[in-house]
Protein backbone atom coordinates (compact mmCIF):
# COMPACT_ATOMS: atom_id res chain seq x y z
CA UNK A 1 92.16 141.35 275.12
CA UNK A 2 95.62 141.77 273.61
CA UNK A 3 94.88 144.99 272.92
CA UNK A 4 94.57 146.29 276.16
CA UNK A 5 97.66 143.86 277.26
CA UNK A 6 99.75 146.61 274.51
CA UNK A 7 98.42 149.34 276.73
CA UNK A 8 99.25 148.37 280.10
CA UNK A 9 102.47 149.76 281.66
CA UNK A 10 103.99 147.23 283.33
CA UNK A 11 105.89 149.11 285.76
CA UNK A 12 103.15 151.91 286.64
CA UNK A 13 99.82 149.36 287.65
CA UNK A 14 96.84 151.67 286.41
CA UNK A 15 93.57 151.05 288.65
CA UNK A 16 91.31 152.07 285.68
CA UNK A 17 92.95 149.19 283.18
CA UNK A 18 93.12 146.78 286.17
CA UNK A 19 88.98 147.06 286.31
CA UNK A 20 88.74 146.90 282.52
CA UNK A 21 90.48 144.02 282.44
CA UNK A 22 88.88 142.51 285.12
CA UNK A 23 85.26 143.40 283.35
CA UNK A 24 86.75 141.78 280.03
CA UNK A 25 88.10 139.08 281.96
CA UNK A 26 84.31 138.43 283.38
CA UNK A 27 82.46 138.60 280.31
CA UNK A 28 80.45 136.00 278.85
CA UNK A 29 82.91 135.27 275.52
CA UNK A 30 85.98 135.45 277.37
CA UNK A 31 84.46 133.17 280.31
CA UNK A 32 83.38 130.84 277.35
CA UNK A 33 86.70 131.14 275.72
CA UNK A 34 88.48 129.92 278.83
CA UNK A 35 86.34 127.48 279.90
CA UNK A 36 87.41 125.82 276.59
CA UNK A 37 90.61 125.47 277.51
CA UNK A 38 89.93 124.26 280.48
CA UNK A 39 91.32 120.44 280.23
CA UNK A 40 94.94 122.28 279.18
CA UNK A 41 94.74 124.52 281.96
CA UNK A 42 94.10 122.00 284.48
CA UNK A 43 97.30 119.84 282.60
CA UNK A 44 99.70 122.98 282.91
CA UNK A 45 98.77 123.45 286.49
CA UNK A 46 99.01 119.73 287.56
CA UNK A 47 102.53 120.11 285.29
CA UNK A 48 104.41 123.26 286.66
CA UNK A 49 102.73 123.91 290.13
CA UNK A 50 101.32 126.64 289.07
CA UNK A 51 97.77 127.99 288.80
CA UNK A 52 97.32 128.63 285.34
CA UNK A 53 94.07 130.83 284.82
CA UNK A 54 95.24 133.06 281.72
CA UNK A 55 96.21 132.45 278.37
CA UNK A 56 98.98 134.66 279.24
CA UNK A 57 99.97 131.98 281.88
CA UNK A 58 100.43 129.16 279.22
CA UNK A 59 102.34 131.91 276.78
CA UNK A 60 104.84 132.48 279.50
CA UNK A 61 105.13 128.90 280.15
CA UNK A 62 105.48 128.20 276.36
CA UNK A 63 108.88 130.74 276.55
CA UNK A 64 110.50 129.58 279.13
CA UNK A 65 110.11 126.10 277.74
CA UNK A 66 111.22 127.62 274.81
CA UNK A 67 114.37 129.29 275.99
CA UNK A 68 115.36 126.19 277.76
CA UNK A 69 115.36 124.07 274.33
CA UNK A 70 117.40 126.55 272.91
CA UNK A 71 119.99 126.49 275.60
CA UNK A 72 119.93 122.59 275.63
CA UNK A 73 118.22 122.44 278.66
CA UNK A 74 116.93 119.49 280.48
């Protein structure tokens, strides 16, 4: 999965990595994967308003958490 993440252009969406990453997305190890995260998913959600499907969800929340502690942020 993070492999493919280093590949992706950000700026330039490419339709052949969208449906790769949609296939990985639906495979039976990454389904399992998530679905054991599932209780902290559901807490992030309830907690930012947000609907947090993707690790990369709770990574971005984990930064800007992270940049607010280090600005003395409330």
């Amino acid at each position: 999965m993070e492999m493919l993440q280093l590949l992706y252009v950000w700026d330039a969406p490419c339709p052949a990595y969208d449906r790769e990453f949609q296939a990985m997305l639906n495979s039976p190890k990454v389904r399992e994967l998530l679905d054991s995260f599932a209780e902290l998913r559901a807490y992030l959600s309830f907690h930012t308003g947000m609907d947090v499907k993707y690790p990369s969800q709770g990574y971005d929340i984990y930064q800007a958490l992270l940049g607010q502690v280090s600005k003395e942020l409330t």
